[in-house]
C-alpha atoms as a PDB file:
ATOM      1  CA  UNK A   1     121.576  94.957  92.018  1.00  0.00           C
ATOM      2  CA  UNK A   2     123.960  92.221  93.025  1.00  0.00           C
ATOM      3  CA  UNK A   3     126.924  92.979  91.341  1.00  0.00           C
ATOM      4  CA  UNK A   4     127.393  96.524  89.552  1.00  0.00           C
ATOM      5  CA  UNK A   5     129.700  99.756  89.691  1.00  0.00           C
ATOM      6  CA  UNK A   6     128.866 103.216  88.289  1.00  0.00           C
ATOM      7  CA  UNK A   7     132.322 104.523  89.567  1.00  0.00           C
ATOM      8  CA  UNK A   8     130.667 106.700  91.638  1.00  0.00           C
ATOM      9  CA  UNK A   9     129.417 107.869  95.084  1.00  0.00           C
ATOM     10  CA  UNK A  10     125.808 109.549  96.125  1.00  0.00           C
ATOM     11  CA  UNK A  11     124.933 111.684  99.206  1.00  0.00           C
ATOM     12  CA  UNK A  12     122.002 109.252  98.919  1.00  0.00           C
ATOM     13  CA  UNK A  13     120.803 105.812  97.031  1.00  0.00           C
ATOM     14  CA  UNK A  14     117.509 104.082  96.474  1.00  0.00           C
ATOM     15  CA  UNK A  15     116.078 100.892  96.003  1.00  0.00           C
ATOM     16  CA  UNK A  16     112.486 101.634  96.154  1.00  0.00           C
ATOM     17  CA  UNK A  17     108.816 100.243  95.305  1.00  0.00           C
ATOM     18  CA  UNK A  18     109.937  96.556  96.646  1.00  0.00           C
ATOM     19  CA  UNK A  19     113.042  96.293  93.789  1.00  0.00           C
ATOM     20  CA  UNK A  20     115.070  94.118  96.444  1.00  0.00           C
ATOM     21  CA  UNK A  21     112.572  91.430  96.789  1.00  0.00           C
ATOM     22  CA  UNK A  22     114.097  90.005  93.586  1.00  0.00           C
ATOM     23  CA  UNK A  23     117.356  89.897  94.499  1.00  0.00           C
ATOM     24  CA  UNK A  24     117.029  85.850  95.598  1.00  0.00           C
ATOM     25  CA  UNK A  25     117.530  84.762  98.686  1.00  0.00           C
ATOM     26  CA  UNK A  26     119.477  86.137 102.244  1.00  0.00           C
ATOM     27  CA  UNK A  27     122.893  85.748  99.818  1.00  0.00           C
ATOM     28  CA  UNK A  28     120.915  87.727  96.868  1.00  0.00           C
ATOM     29  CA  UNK A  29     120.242  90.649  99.734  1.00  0.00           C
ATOM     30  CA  UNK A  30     123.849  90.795 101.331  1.00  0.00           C
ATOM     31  CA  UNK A  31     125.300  90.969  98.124  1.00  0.00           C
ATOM     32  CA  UNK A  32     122.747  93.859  96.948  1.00  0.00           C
ATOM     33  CA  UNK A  33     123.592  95.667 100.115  1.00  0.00           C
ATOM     34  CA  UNK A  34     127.034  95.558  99.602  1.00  0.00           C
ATOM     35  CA  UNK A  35     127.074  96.966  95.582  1.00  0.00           C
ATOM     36  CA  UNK A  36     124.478  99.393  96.778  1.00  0.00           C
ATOM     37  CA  UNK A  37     126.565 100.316  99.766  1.00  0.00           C
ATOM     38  CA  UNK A  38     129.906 100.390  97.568  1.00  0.00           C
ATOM     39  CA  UNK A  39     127.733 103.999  96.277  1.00  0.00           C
ATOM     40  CA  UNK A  40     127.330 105.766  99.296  1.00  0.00           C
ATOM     41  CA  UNK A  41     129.512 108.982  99.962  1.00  0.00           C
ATOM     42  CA  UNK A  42     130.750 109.136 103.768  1.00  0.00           C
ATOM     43  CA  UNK A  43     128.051 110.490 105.495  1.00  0.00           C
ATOM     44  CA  UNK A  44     125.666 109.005 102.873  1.00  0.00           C
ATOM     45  CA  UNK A  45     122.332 107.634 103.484  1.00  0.00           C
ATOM     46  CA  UNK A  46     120.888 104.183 101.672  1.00  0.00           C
ATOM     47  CA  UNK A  47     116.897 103.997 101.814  1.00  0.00           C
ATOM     48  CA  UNK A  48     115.260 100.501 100.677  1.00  0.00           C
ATOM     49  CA  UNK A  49     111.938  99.713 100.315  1.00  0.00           C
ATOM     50  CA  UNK A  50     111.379  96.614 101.574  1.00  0.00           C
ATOM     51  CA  UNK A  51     108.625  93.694  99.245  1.00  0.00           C
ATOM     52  CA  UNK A  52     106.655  92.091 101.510  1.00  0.00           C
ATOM     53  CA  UNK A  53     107.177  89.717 104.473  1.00  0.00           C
ATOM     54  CA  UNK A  54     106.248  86.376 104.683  1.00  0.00           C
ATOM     55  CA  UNK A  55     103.484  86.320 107.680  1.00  0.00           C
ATOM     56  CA  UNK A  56     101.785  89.221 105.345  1.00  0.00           C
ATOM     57  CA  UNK A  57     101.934  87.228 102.125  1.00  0.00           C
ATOM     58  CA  UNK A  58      98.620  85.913 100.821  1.00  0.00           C
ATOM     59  CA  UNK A  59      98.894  83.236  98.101  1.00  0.00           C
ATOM     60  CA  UNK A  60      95.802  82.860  96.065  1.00  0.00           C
ATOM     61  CA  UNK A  61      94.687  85.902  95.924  1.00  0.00           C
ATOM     62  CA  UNK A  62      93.507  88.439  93.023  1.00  0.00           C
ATOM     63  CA  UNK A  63      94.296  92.024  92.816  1.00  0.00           C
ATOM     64  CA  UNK A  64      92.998  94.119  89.892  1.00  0.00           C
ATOM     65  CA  UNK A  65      94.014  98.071  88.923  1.00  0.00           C
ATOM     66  CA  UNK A  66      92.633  99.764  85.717  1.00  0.00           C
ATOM     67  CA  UNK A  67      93.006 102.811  84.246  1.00  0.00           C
ATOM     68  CA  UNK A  68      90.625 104.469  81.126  1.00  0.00           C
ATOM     69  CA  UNK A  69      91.271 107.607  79.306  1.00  0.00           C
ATOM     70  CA  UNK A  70      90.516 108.738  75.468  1.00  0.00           C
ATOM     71  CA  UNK A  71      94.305 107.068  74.584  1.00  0.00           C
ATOM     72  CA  UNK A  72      94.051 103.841  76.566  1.00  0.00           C
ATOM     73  CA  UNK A  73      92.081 101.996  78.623  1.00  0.00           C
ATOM     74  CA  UNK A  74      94.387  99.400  80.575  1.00  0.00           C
ATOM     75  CA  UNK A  75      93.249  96.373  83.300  1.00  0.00           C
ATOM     76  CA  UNK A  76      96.039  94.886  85.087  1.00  0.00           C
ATOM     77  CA  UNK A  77      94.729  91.256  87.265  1.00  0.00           C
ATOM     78  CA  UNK A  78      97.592  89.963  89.327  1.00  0.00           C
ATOM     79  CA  UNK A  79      96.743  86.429  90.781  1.00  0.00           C
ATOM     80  CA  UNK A  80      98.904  85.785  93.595  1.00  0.00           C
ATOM     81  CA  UNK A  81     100.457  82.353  94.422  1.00  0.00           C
ATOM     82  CA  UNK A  82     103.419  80.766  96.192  1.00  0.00           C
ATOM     83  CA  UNK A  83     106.263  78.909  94.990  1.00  0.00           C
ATOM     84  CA  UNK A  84     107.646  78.150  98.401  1.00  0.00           C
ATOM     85  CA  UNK A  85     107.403  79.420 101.487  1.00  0.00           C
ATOM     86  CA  UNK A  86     109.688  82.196 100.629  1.00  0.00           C
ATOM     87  CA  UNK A  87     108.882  82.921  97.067  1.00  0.00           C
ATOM     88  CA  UNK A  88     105.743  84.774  96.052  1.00  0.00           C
ATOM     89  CA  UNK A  89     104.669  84.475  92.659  1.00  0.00           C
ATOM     90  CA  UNK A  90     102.542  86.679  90.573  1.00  0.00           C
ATOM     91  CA  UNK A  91     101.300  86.227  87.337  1.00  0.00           C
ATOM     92  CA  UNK A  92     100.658  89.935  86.139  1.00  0.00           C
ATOM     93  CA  UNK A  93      97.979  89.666  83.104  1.00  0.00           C
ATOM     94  CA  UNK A  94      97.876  92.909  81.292  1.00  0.00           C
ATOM     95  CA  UNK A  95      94.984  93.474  78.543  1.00  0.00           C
ATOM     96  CA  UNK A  96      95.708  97.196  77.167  1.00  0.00           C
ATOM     97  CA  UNK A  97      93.282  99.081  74.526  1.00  0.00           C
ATOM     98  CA  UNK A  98      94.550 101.740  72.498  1.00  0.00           C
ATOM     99  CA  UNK A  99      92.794 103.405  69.445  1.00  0.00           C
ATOM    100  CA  UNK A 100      95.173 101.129  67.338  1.00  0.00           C
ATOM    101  CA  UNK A 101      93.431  98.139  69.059  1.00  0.00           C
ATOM    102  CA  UNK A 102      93.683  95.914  71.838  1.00  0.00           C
ATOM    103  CA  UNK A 103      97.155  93.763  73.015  1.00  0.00           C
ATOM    104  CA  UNK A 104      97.350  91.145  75.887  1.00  0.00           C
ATOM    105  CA  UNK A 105      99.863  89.693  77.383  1.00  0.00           C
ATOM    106  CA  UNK A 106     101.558  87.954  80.878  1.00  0.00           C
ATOM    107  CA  UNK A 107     104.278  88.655  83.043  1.00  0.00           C
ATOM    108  CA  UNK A 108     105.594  86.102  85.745  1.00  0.00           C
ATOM    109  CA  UNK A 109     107.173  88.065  88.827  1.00  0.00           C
ATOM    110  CA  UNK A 110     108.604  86.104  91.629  1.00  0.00           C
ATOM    111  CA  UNK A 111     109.829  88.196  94.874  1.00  0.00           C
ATOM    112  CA  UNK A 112     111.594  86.719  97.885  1.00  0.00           C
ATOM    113  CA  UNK A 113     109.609  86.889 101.577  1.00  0.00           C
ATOM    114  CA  UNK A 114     112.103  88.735 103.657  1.00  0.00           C
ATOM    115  CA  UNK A 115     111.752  88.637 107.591  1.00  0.00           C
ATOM    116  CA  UNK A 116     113.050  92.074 109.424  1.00  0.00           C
ATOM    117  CA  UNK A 117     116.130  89.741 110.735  1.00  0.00           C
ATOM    118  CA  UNK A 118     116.806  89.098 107.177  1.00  0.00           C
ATOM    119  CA  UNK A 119     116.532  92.169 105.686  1.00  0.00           C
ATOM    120  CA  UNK A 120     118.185  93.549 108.722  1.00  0.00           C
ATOM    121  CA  UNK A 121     121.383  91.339 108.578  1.00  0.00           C
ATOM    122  CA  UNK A 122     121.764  92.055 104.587  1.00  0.00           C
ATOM    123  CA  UNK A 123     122.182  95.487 105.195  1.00  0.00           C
ATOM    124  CA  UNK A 124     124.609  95.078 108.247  1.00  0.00           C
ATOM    125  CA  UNK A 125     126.733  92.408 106.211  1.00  0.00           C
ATOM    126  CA  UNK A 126     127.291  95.386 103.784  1.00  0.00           C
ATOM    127  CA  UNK A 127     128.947  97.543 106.702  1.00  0.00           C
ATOM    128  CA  UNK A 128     126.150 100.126 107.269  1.00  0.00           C
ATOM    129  CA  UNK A 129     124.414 101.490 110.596  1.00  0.00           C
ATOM    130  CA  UNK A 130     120.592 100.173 110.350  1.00  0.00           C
ATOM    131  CA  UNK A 131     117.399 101.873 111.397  1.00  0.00           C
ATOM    132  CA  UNK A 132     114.180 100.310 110.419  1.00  0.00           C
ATOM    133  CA  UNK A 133     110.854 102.463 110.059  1.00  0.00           C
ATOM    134  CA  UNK A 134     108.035 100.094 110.294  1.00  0.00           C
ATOM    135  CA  UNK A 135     105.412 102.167 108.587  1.00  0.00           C
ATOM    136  CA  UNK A 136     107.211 103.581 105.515  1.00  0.00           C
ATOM    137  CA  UNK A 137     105.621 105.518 102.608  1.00  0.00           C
ATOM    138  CA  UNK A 138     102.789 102.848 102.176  1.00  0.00           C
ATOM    139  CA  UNK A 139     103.125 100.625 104.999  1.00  0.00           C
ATOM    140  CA  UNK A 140     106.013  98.251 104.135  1.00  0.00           C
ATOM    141  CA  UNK A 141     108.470 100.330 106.030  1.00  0.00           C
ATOM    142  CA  UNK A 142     111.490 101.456 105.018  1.00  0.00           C
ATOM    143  CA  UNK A 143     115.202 100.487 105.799  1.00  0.00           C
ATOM    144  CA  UNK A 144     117.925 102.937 106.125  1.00  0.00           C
ATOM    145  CA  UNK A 145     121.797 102.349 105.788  1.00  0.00           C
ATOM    146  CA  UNK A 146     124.399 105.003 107.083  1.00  0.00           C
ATOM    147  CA  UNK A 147     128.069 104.236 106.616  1.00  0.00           C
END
């Protein structure tokens, strides 16, 4: 997200379900802001969906989703943890059963603790107008970017 062209524009552009959280750091976000700003048409709207903040982050926690139907039965456990105070970590253990048998295996995730200020300034260093919605689609909020 910080650094590619589609040599085009879009009446609108999205960076949803928390994708800008691993972008690194403040420099990571204002240099997301401005490739994803580089897409908008005049008049054009950019909506990001921001990962979590850091007073909402809780480190040590577990989280577990499953699914089960006659194809697959799948259990996802995410154990949540901290790598500093600005980087969660989550270590996203996946056991999956299929009528061909059964597979496991980890993924590491690591997302960057943005502040409002932050996430605010990122967008603004990219040149856009920026309204914040604190609610959202599923209480994260949303951030929008008008040129």
């Amino acid at each position: 997200m910080r650094d590619f062209d589609l040599g085009r524009q879009f009446d609108a552009v999205t960076c949803l379900f928390s994708a800008i959280g691993f972008v690194g750091g403040p420099e990571g976000l204002s240099a997301a802001g401005r490739s994803l700003a580089t897409h908008l048409a005049p008049g054009g709207v950019l909506i990001v969906e921001p990962w979590l903040k850091p007073d909402v982050w809780r480190p040590n926690t577990r989280h577990l989703l499953t699914h089960d139907d006659e194809n697959v039965t799948l259990a996802r456990l995410t154990m949540s943890g901290i790598r500093d105070e600005r980087v969660s970590t989550m270590a996203m253990h996946y056991l999956v059963g299929t009528p061909d048998g059964t597979d496991y295996f980890v993924e590491q995730l690591d997302a960057y603790l943005f502040t409002d200020d932050e996430m605010r300034a990122g967008l603004e260093d990219a040149g856009l107008t920026v309204e914040h919605d604190p609610e959202g689609l599923g209480g994260r909020g949303l951030w929008f970017g008008t040129h």
